[in-house]
PDB file of N, CA and C in Angstrom:
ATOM      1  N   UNK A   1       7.774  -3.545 -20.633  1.00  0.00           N
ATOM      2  CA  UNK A   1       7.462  -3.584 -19.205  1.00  0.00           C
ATOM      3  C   UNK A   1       6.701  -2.311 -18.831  1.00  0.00           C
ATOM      4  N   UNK A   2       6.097  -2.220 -17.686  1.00  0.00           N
ATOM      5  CA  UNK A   2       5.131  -1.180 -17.742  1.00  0.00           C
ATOM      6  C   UNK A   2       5.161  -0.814 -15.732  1.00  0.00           C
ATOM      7  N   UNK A   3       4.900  -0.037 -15.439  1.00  0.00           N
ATOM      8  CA  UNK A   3       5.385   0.046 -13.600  1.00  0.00           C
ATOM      9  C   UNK A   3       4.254   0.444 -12.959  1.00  0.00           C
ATOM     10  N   UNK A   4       3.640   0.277 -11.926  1.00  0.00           N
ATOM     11  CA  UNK A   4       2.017  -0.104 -11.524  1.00  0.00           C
ATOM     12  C   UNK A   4       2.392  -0.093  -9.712  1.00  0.00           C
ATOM     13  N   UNK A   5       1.707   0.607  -9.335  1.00  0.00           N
ATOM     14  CA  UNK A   5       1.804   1.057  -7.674  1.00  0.00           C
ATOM     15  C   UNK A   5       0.429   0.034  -7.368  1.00  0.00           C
ATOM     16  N   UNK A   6       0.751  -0.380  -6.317  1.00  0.00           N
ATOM     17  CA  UNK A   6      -0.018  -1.638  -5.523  1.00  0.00           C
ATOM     18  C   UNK A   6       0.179  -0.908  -4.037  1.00  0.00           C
ATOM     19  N   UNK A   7      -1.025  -0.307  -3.660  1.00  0.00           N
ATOM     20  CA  UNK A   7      -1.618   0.170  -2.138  1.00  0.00           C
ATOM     21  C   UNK A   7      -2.402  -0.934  -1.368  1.00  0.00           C
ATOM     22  N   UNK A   8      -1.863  -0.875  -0.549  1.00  0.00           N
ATOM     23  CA  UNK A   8      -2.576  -1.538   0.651  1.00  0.00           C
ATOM     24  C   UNK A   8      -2.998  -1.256   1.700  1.00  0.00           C
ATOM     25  N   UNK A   9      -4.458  -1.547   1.698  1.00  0.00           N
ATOM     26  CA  UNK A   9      -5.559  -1.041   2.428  1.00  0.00           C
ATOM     27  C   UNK A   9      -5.686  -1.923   3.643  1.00  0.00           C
ATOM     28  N   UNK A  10      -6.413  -1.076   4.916  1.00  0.00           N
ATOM     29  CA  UNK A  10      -6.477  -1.727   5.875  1.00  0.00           C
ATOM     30  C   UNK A  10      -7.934  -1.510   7.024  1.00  0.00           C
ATOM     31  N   UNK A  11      -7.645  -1.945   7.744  1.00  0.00           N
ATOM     32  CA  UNK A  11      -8.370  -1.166   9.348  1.00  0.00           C
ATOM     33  C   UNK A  11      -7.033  -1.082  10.172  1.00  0.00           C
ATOM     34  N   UNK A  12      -6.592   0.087  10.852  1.00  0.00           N
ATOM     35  CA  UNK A  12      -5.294   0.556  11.366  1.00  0.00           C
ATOM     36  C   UNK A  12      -5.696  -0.256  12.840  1.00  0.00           C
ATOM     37  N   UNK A  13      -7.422  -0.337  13.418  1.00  0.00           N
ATOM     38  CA  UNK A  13      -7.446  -1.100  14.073  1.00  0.00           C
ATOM     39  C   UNK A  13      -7.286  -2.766  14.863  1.00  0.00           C
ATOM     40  N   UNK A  14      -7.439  -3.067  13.246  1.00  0.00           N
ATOM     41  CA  UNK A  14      -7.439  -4.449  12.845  1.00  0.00           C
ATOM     42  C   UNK A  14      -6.121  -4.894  13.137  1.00  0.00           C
ATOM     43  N   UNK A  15      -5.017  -4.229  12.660  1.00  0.00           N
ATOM     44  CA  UNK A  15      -3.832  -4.475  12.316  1.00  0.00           C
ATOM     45  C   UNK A  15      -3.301  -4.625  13.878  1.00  0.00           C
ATOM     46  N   UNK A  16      -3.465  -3.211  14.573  1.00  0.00           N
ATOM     47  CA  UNK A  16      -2.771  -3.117  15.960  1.00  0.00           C
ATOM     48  C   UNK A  16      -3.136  -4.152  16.354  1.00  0.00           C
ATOM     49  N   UNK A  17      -4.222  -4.918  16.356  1.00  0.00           N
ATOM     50  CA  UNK A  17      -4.834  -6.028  17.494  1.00  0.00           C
ATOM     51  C   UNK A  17      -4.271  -7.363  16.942  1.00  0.00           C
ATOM     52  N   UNK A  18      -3.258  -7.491  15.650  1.00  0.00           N
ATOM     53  CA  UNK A  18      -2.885  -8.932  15.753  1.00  0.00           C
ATOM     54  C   UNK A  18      -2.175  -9.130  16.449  1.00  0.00           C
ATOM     55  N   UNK A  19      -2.139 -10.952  16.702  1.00  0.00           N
ATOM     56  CA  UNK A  19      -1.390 -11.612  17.499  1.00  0.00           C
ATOM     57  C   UNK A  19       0.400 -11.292  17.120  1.00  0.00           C
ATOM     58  N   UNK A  20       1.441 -11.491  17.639  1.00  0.00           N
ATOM     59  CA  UNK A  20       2.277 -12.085  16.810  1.00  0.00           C
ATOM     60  C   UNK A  20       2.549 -12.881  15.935  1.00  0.00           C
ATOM     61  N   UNK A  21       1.826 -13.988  16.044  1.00  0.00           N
ATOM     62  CA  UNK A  21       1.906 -15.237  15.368  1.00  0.00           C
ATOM     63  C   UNK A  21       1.147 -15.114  14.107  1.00  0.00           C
ATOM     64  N   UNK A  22      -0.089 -13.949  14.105  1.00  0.00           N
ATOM     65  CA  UNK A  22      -0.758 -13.308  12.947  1.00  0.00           C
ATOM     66  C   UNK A  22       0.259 -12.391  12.452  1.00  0.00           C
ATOM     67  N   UNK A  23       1.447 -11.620  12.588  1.00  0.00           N
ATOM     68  CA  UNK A  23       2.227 -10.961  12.313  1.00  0.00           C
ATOM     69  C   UNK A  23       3.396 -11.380  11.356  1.00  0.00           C
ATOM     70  N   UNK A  24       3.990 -12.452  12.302  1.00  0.00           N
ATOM     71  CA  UNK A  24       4.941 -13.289  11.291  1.00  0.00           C
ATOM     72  C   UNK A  24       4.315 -14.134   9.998  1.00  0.00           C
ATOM     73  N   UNK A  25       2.824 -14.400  10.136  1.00  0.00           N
ATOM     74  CA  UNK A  25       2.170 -14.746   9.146  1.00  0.00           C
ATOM     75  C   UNK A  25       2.448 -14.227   7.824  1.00  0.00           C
ATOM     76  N   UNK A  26       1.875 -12.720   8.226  1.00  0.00           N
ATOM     77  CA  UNK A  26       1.462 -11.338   7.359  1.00  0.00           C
ATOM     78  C   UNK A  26       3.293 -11.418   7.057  1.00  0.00           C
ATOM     79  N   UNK A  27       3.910 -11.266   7.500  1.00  0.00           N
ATOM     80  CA  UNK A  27       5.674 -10.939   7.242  1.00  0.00           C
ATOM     81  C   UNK A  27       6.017 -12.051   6.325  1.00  0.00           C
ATOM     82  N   UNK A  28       5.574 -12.971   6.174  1.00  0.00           N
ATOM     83  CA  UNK A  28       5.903 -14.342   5.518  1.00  0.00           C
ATOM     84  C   UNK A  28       5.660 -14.167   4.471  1.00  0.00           C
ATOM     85  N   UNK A  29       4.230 -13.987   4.044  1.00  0.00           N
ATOM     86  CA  UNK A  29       3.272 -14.086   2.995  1.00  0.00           C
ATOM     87  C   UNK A  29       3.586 -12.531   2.025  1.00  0.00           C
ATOM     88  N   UNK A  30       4.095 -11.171   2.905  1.00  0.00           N
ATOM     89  CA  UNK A  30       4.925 -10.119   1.985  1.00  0.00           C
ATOM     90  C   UNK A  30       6.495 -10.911   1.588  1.00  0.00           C
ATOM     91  N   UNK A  31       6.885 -11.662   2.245  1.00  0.00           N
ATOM     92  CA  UNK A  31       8.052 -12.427   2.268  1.00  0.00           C
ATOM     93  C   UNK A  31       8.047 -13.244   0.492  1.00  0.00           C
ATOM     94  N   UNK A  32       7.288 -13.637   0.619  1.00  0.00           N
ATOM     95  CA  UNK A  32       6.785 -14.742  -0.491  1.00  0.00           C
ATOM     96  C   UNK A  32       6.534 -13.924  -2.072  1.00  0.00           C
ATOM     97  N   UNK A  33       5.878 -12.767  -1.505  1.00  0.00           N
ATOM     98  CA  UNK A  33       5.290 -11.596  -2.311  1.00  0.00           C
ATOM     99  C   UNK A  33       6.720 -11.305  -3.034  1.00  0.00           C
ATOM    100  N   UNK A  34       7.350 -10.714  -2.273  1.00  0.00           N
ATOM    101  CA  UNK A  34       8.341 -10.369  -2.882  1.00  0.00           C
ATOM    102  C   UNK A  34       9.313 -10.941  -3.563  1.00  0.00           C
ATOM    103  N   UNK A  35       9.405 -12.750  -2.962  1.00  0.00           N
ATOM    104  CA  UNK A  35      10.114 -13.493  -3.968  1.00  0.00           C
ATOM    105  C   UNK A  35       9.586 -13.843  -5.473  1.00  0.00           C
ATOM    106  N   UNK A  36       7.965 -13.833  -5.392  1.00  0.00           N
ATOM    107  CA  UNK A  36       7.292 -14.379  -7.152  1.00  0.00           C
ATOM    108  C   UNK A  36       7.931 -13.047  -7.489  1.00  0.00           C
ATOM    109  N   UNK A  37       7.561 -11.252  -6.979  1.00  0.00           N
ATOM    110  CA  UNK A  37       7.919 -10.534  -7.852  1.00  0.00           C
ATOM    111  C   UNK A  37       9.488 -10.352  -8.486  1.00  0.00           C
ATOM    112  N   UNK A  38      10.606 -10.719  -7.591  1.00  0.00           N
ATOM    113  CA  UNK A  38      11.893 -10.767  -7.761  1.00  0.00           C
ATOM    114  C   UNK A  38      12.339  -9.234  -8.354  1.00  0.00           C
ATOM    115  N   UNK A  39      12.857  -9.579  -9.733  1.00  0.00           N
ATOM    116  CA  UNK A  39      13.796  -8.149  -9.980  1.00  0.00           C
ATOM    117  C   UNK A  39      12.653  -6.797 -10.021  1.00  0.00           C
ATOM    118  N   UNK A  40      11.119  -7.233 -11.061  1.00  0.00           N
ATOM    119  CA  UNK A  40      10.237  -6.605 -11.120  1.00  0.00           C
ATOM    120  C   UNK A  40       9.715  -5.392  -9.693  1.00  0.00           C
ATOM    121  N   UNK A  41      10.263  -6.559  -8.321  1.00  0.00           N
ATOM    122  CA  UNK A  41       9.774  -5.416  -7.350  1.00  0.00           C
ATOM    123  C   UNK A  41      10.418  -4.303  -6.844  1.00  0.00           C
ATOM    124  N   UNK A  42      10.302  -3.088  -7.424  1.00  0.00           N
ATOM    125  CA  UNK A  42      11.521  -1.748  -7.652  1.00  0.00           C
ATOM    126  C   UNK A  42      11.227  -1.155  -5.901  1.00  0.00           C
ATOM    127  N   UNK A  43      10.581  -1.633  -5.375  1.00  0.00           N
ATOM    128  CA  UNK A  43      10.195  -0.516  -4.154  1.00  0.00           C
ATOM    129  C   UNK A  43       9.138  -1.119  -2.986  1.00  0.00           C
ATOM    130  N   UNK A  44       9.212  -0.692  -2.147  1.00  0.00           N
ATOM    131  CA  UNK A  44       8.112  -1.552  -0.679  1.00  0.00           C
ATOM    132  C   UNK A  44       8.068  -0.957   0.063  1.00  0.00           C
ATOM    133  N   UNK A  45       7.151  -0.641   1.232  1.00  0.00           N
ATOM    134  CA  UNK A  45       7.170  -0.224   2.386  1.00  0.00           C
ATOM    135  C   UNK A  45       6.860  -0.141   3.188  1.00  0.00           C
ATOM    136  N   UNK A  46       6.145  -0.272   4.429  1.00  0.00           N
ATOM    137  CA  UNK A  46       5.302  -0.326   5.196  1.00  0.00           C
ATOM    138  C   UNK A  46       5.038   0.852   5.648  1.00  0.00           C
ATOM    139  N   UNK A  47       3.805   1.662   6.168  1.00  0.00           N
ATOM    140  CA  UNK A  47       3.896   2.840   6.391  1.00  0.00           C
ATOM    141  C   UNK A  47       3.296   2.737   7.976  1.00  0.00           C
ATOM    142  N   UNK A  48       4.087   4.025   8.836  1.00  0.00           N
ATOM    143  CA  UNK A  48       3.480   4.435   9.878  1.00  0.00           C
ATOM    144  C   UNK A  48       2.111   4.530  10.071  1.00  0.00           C
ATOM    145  N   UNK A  49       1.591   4.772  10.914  1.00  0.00           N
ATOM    146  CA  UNK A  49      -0.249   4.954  11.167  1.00  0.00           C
ATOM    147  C   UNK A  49      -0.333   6.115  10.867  1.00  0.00           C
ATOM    148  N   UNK A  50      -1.890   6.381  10.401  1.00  0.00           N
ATOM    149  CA  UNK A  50      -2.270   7.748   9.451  1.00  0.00           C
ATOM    150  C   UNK A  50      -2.566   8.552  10.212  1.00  0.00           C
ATOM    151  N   UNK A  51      -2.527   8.219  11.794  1.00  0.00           N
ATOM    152  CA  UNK A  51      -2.712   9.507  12.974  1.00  0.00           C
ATOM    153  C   UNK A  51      -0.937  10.347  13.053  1.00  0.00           C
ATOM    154  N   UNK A  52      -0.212   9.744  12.219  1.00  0.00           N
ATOM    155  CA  UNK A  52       1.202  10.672  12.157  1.00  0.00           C
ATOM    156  C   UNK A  52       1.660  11.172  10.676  1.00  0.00           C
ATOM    157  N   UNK A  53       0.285  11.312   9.759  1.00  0.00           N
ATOM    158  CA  UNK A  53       0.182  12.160   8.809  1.00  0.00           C
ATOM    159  C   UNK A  53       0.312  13.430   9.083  1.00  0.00           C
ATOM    160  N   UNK A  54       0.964  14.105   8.349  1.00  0.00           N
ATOM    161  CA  UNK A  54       0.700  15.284   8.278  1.00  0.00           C
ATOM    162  C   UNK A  54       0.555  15.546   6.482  1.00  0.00           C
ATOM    163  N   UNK A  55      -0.913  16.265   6.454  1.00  0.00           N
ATOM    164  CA  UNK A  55      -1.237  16.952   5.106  1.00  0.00           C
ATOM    165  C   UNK A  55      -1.640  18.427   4.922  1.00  0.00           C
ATOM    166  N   UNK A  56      -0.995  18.975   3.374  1.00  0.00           N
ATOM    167  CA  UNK A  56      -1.087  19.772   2.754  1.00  0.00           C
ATOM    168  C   UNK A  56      -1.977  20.265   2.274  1.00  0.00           C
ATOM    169  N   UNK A  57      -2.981  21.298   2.371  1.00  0.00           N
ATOM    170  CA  UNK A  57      -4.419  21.730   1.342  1.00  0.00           C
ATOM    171  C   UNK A  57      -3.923  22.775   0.809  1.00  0.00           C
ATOM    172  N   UNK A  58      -4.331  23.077  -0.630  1.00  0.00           N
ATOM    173  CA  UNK A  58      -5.085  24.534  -1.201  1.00  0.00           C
ATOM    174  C   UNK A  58      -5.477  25.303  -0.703  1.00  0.00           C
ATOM    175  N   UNK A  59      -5.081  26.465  -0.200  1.00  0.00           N
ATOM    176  CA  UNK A  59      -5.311  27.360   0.475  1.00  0.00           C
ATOM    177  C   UNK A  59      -6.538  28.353  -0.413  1.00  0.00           C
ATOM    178  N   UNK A  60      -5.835  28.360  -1.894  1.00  0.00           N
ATOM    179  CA  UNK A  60      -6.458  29.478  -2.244  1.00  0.00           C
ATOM    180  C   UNK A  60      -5.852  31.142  -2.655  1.00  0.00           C
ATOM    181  N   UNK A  61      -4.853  30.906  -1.380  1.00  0.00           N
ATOM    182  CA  UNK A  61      -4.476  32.309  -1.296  1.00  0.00           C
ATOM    183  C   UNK A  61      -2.792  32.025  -2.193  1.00  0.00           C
ATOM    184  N   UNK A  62      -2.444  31.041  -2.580  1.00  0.00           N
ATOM    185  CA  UNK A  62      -1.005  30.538  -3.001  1.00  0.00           C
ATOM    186  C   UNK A  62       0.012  29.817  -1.454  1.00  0.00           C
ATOM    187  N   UNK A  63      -0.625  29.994  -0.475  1.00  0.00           N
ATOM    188  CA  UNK A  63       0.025  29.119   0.536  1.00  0.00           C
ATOM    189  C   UNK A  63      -0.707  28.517   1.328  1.00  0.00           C
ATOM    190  N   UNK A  64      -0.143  26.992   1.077  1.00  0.00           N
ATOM    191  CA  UNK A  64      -0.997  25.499   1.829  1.00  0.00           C
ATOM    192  C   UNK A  64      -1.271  25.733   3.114  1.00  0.00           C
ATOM    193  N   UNK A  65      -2.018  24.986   3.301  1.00  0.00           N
ATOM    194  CA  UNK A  65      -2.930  25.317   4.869  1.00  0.00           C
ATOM    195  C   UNK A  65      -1.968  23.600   5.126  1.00  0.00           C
ATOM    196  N   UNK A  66      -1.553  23.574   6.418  1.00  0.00           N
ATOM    197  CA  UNK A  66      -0.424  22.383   6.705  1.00  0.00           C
ATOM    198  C   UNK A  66      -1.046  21.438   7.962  1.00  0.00           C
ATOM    199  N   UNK A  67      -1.790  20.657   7.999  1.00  0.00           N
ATOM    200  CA  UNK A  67      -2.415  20.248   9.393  1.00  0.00           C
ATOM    201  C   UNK A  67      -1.996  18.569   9.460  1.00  0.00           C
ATOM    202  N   UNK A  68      -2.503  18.296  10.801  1.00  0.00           N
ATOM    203  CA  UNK A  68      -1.645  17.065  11.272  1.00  0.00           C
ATOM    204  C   UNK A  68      -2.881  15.997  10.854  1.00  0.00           C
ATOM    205  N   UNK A  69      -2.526  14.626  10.446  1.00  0.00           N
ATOM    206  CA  UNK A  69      -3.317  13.586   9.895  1.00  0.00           C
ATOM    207  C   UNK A  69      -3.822  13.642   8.658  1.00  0.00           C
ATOM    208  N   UNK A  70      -4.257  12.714   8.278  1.00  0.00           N
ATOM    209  CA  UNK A  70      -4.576  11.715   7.564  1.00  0.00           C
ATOM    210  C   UNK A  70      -5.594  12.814   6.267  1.00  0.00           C
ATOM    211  N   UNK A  71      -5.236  12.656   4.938  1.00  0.00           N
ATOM    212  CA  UNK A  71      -5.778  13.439   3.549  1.00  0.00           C
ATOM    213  C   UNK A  71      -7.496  13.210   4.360  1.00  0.00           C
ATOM    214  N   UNK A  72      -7.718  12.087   4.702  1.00  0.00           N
ATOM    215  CA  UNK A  72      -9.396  11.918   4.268  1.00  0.00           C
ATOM    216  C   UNK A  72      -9.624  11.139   5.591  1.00  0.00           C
ATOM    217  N   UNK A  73     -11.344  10.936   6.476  1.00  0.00           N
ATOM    218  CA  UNK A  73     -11.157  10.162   7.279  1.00  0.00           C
ATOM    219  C   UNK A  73     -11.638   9.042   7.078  1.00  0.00           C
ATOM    220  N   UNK A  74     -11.332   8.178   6.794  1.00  0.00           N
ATOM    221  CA  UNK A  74     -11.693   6.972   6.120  1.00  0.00           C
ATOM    222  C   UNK A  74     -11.543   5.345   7.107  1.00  0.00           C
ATOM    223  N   UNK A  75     -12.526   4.354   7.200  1.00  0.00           N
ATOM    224  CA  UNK A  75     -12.134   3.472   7.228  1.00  0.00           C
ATOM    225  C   UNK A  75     -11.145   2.295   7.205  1.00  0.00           C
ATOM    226  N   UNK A  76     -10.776   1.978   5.954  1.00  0.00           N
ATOM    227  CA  UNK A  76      -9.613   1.572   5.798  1.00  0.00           C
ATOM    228  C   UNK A  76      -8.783   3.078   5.482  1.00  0.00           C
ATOM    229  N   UNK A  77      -7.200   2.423   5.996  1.00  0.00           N
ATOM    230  CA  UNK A  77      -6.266   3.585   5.637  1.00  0.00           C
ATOM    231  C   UNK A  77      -5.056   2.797   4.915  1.00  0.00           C
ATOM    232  N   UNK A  78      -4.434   3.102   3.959  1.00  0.00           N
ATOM    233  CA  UNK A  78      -2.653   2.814   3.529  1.00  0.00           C
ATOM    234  C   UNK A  78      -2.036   2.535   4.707  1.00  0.00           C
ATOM    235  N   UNK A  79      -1.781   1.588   4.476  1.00  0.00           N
ATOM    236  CA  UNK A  79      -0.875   0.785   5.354  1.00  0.00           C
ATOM    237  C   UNK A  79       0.583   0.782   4.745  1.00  0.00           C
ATOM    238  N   UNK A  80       1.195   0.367   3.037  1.00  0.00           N
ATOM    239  CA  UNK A  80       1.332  -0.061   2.380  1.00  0.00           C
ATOM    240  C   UNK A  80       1.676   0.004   1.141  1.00  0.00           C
ATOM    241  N   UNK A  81       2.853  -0.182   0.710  1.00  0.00           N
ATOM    242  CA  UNK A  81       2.825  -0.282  -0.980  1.00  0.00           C
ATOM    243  C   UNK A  81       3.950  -0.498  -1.812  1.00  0.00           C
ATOM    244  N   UNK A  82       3.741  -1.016  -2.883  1.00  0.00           N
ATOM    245  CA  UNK A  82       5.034  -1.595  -3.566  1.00  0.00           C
ATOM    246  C   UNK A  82       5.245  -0.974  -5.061  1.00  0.00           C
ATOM    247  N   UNK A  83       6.235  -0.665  -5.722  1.00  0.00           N
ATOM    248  CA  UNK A  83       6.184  -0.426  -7.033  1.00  0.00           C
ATOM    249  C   UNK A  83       6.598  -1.317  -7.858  1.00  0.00           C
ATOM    250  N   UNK A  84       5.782  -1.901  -8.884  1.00  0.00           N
ATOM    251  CA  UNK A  84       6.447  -3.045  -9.657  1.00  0.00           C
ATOM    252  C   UNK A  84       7.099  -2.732 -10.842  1.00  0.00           C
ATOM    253  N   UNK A  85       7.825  -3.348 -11.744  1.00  0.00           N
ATOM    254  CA  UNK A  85       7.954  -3.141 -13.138  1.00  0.00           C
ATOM    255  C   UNK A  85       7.529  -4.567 -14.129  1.00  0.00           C
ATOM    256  N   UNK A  86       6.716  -5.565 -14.135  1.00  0.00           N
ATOM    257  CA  UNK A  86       5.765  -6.292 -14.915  1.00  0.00           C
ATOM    258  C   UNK A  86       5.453  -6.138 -16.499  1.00  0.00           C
ATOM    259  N   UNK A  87       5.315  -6.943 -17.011  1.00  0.00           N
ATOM    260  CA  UNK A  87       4.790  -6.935 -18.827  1.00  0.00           C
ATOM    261  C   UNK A  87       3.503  -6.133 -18.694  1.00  0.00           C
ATOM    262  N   UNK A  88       2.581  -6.637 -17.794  1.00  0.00           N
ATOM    263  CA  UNK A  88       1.182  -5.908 -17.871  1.00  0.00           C
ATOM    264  C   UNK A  88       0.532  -5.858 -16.722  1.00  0.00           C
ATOM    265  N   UNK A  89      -0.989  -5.882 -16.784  1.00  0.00           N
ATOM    266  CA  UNK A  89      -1.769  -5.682 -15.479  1.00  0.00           C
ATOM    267  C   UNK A  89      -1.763  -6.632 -15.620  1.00  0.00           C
ATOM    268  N   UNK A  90      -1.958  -7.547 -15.932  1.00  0.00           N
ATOM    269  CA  UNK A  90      -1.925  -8.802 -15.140  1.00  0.00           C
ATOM    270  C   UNK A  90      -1.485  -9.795 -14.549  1.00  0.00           C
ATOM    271  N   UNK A  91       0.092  -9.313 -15.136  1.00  0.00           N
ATOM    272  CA  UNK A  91       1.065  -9.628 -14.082  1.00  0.00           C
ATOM    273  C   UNK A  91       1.124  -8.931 -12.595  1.00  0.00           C
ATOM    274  N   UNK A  92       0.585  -7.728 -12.748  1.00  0.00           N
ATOM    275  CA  UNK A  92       0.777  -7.098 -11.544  1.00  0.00           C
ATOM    276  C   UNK A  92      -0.603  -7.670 -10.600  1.00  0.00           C
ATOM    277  N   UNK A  93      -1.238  -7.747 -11.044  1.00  0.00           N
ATOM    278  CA  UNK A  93      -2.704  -8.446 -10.678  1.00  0.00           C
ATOM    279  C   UNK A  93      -2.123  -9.419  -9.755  1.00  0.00           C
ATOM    280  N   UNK A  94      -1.727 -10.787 -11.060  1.00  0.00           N
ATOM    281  CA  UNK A  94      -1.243 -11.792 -10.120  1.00  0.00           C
ATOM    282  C   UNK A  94      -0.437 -11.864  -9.107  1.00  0.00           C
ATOM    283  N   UNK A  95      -0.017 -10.940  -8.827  1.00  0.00           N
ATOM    284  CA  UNK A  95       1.570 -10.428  -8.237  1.00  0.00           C
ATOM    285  C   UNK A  95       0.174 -10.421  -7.063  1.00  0.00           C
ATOM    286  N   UNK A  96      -0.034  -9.178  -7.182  1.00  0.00           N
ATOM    287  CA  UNK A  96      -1.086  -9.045  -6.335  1.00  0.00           C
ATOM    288  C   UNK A  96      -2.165  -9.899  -4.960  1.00  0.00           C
ATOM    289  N   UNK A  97      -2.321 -10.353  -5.650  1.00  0.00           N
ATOM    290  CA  UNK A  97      -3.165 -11.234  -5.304  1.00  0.00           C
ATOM    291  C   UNK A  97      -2.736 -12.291  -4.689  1.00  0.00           C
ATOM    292  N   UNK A  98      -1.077 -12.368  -4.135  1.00  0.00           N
ATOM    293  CA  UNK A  98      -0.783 -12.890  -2.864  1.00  0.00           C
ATOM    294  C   UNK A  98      -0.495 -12.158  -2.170  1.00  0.00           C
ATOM    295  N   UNK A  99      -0.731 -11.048  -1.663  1.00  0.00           N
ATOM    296  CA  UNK A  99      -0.841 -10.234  -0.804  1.00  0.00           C
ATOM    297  C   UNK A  99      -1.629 -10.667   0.780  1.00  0.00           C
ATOM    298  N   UNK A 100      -0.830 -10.875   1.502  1.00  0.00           N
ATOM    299  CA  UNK A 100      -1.862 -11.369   2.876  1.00  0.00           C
ATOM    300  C   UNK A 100      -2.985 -11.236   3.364  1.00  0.00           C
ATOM    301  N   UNK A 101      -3.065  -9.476   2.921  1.00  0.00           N
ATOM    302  CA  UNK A 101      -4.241  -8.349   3.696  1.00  0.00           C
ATOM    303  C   UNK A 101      -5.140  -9.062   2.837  1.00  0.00           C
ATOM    304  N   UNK A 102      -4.928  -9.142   1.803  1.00  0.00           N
ATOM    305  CA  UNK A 102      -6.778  -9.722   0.955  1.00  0.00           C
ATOM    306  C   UNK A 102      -6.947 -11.177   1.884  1.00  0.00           C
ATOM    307  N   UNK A 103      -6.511 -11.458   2.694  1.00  0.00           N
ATOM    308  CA  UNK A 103      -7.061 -12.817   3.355  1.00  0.00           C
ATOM    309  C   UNK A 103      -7.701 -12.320   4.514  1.00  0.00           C
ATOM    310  N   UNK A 104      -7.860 -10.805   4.904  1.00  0.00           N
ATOM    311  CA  UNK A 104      -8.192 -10.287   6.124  1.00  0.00           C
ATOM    312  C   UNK A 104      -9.893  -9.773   5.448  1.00  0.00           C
ATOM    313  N   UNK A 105     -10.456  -9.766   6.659  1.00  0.00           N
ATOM    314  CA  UNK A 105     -12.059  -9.480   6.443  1.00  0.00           C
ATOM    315  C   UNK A 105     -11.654  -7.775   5.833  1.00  0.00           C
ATOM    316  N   UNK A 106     -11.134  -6.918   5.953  1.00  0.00           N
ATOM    317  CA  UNK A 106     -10.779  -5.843   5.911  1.00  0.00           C
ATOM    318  C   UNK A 106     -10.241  -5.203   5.167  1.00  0.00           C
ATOM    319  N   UNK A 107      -9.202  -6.166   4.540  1.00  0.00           N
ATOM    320  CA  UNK A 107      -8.168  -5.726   3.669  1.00  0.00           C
ATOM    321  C   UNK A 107      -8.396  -5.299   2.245  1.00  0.00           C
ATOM    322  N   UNK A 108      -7.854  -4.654   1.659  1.00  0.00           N
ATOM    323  CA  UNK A 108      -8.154  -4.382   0.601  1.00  0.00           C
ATOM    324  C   UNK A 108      -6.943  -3.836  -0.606  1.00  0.00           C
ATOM    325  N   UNK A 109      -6.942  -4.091  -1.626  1.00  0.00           N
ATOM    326  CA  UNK A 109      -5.459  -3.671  -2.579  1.00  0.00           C
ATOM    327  C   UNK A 109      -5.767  -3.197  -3.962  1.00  0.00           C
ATOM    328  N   UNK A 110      -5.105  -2.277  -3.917  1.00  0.00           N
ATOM    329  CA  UNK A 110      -5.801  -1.660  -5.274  1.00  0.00           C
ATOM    330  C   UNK A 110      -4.083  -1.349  -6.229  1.00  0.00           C
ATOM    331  N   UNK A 111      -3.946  -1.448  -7.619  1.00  0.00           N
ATOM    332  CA  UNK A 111      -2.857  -1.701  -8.799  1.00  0.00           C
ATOM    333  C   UNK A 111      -3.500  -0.675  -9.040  1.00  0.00           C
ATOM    334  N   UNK A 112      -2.196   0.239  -9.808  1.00  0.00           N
ATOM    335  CA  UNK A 112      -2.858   1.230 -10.757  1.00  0.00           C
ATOM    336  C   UNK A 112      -1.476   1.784 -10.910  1.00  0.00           C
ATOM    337  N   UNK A 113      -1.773   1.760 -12.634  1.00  0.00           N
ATOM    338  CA  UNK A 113      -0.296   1.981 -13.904  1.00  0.00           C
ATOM    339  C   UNK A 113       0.031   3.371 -13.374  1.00  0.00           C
ATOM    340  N   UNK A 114       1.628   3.227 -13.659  1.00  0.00           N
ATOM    341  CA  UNK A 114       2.445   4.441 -13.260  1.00  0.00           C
ATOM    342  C   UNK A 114       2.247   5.206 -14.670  1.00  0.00           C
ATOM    343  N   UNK A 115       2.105   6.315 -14.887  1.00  0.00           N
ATOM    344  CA  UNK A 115       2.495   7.491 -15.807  1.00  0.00           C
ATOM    345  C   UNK A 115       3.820   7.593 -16.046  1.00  0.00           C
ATOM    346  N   UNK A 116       3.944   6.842 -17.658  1.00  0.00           N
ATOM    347  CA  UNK A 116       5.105   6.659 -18.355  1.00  0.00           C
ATOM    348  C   UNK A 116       5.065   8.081 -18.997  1.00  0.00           C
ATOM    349  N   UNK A 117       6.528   9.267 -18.383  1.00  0.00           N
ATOM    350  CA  UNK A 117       6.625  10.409 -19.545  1.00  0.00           C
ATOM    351  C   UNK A 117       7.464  10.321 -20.042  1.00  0.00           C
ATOM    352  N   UNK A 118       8.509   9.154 -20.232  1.00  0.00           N
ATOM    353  CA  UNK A 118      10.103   8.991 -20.700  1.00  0.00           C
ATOM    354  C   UNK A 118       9.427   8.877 -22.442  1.00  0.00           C
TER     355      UNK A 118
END
């Protein structure tokens, strides 16, 4: 088995402006998500909006410079994310790929293998 972080990308705008009925959709379809993955899905979450980031820089001098929002200013932002434990990528792929947000003009999801040091 092998463990693979699945981020989910968004428009933070997009998101605020659904309906409810687009909401319980999106809740259904992570609903569903999480039943194909079953024992495999170790972790989930939904995250706050990236205007209540707070990030850390390199100072340089040995102490971080500490400021409020978001690493980068970007378009889509993390919304999102799950940790799996799967045979391979392509289980996690498929896993994947019922994810709701990829049905959104916007959405976007990106897999990528955890660093095994055991």
């Amino acid at each position: 088995m092998a463990k693979y972080l699945v981020l989910i990308y968004g428009s933070e705008q997009e998101w605020d402006a659904q309906t409810p009925d687009q909401l319980q959709a999106k809740e259904a379809g992570h609903i569903a998500f999480s039943r194909a993955a079953g024992t495999g899905r170790l972790s989930g979450q939904e995250l706050e909006s990236s205007t209540t980031a707070t990030t850390l820089r390199a100072s340089g001098n040995g102490t971080p410079i500490v400021t409020d929002g978001p690493f980068m200013e970007t378009k889509e932002a993390l919304g999102g994310f799950y940790v799996l434990d799967v045979p391979d990528l392509d289980a996690a792929v498929t896993l994947a790929r019922m994810l709701p947000e990829l049905r959104e003009q916007h959405g976007a999801v990106e897999v990528r293998p955890i660093v095994d040091h055991g």
